[in-house]
Protein backbone atom coordinates (compact mmCIF):
# COMPACT_ATOMS: atom_id res chain seq x y z
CA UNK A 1 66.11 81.29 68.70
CA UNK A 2 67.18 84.67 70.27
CA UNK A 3 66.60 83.12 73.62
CA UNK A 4 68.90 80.48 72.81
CA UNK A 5 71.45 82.94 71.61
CA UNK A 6 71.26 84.44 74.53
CA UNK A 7 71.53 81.95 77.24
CA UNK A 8 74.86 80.72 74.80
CA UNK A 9 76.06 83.87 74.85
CA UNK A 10 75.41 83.93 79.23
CA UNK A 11 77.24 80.53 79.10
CA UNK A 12 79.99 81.88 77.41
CA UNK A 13 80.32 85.04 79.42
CA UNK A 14 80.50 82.71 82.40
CA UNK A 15 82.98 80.23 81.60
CA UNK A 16 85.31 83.20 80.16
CA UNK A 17 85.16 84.66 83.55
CA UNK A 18 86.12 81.92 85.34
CA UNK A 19 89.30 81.71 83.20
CA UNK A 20 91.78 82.18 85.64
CA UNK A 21 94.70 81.95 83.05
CA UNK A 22 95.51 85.85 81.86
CA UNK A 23 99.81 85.29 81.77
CA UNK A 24 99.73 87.64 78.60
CA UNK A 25 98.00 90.75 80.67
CA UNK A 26 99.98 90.18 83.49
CA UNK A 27 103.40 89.91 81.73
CA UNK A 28 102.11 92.76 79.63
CA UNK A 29 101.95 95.10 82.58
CA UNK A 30 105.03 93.78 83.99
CA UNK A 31 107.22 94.06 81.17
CA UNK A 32 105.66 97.40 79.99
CA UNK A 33 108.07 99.86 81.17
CA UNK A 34 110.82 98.28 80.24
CA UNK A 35 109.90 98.01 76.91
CA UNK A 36 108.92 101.21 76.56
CA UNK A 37 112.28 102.04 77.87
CA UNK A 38 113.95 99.96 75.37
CA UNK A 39 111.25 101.01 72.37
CA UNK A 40 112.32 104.89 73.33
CA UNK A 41 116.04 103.80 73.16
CA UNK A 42 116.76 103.75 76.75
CA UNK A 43 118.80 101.62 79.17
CA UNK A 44 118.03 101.45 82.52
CA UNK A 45 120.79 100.84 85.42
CA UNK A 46 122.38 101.79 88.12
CA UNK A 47 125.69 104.19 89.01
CA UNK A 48 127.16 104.30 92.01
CA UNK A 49 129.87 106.78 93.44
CA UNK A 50 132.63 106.21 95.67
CA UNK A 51 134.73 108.51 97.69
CA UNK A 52 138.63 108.13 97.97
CA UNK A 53 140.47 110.58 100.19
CA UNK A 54 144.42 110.93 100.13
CA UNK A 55 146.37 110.90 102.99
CA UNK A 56 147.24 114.74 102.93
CA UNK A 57 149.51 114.33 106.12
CA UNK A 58 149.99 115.56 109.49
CA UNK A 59 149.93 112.61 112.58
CA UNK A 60 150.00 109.16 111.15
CA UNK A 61 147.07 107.34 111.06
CA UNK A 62 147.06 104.36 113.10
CA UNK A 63 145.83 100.94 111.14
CA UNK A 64 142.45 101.03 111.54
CA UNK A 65 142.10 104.87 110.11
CA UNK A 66 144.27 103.77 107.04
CA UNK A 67 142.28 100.97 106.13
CA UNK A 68 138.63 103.06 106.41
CA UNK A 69 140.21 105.44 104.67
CA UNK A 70 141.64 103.21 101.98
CA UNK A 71 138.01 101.70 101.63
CA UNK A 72 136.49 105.26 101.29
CA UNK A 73 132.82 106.24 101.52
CA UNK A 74 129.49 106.83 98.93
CA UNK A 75 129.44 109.70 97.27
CA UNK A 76 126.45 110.86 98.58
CA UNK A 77 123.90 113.77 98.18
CA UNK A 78 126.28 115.12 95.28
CA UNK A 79 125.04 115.92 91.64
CA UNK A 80 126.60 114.63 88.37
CA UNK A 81 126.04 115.27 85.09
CA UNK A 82 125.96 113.02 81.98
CA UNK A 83 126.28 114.77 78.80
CA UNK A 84 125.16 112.82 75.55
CA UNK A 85 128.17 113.42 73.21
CA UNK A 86 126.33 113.10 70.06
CA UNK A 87 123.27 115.03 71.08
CA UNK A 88 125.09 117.41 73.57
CA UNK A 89 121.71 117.22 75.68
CA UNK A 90 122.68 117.46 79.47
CA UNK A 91 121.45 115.36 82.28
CA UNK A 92 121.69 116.04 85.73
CA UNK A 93 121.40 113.35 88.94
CA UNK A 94 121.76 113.44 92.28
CA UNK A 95 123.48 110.54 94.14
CA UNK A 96 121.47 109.42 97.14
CA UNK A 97 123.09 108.51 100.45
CA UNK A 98 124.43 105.10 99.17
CA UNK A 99 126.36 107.27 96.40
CA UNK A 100 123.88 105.92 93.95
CA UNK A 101 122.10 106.78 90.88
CA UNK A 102 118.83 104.88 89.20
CA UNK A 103 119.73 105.54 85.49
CA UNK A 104 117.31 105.66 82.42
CA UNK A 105 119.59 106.97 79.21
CA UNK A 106 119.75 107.04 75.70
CA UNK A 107 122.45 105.08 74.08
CA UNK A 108 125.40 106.61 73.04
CA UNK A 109 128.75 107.92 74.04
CA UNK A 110 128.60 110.14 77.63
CA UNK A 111 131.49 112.50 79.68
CA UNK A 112 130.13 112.69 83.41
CA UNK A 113 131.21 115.73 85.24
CA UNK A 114 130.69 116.47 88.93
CA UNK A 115 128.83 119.68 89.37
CA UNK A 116 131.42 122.11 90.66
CA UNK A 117 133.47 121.20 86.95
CA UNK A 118 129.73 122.78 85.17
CA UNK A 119 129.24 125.51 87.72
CA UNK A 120 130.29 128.93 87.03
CA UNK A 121 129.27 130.07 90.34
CA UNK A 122 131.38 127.42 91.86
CA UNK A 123 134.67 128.52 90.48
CA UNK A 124 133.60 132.28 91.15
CA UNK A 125 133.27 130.48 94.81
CA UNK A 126 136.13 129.42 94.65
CA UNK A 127 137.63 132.87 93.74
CA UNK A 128 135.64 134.64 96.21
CA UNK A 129 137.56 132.51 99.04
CA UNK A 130 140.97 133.39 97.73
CA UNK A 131 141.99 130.83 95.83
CA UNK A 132 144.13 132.17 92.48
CA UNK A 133 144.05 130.07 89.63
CA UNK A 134 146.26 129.72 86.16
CA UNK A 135 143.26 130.54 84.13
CA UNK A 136 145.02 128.94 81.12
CA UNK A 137 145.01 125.33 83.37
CA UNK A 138 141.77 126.29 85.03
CA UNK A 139 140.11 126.46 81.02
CA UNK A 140 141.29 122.85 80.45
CA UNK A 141 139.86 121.08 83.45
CA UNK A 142 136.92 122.39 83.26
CA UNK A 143 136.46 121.02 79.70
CA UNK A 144 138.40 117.49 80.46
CA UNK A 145 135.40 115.33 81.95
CA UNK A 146 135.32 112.85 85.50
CA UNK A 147 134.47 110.00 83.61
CA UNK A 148 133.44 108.53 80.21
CA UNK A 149 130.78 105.87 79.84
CA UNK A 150 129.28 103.52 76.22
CA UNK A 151 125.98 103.37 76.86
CA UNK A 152 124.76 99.98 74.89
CA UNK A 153 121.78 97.64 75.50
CA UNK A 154 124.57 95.59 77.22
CA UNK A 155 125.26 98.08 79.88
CA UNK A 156 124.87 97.06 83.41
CA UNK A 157 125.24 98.55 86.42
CA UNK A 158 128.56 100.96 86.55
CA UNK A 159 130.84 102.23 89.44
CA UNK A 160 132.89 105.66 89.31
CA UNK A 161 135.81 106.47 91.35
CA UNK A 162 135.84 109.82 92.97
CA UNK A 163 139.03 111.38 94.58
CA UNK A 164 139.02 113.78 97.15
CA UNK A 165 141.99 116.68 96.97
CA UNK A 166 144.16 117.45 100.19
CA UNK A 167 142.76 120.88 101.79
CA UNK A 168 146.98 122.33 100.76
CA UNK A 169 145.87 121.57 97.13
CA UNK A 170 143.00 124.10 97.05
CA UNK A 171 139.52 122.67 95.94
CA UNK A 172 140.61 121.95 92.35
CA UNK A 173 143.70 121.59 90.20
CA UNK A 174 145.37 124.32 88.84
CA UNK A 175 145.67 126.65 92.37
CA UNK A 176 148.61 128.68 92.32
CA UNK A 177 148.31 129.52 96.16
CA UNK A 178 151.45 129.05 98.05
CA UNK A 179 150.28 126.88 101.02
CA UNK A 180 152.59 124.48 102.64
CA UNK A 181 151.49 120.57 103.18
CA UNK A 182 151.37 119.25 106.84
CA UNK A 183 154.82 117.20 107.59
């Protein structure tokens, strides 16, 4: 009896290995971080940046300039930061050289800022290079973010605009140096 138990029992090791059909393990492992994702609350995508410059003047640009500089460029190797209204809980990316960002976020409301708005050290920068500021102005766009962004289960991949300043307009709003545009 226990030998015929166990040759049974061989039989049925055998044929179980030779079950090539294991869909449920492999969409297990597949699947697995994105459920975790979504079990932890978070949505994975993708931001990208892009980089619009003014014309701030001087020769005209011939055709060809204008349009590459209408089409602008990635926002590359730059930091933002997503801040999680509700929570207030900060998180900080850097855009790679494509100007994008692999995203994994809880839901909820955000306000992206570019990292010189959240730097302190960048407006004493700023300072330091001579640039004078109405402090009352200054106060306010440092609070007012880039960008807003829902983040939902729904949310798919997102692009932000970016806009360069003219050199004459100081490195953010609210200069009051006296420096006279290019004709």
């Amino acid at each position: 009896m226990i030998r015929c138990t166990t040759i049974l029992f061989c039989v049925f090791l055998v044929a179980c290995k030779g079950n090539k059909e294991v869909p449920a393990a492999a969409e297990e492992i597949k699947t697995a971080p994105a459920q975790k994702a979504k079990a932890k609350g978070l949505v994975d995508f993708k931001a990208h940046f892009h980089l619009y410059s003014p014309y701030c003047g001087g020769a005209a640009p011939s055709e060809e300039m204008e349009e590459l500089r209408r089409k602008g460029s990635n926002y590359s190797a730059e930091n933002v930061i997503f801040i999680h209204v509700e929570s207030q809980k900060e998180y900080e990316f850097q855009t790679d050289e494509n100007g994008d960002v692999e995203l994994s976020l809880p839901l909820g409301n955000y306000l992206i800022f570019s990292q010189g708005k959240r730097s302190q050290a960048k407006i004493e920068e700023y300072k330091k290079n001579n640039w004078n500021f109405d402090e009352e102005c200054l106060a306010k766009y440092l609070a007012e973010s880039d960008h807003k962004l829902e983040v939902t289960s729904e949310t798919g991949d997102q692009v932000f605009r970016v806009n360069k300043r003219c050199f004459y307009e100081g490195p953010i709003p609210c200069t009051t140096n006296d420096i006279t545009p290019p004709p």
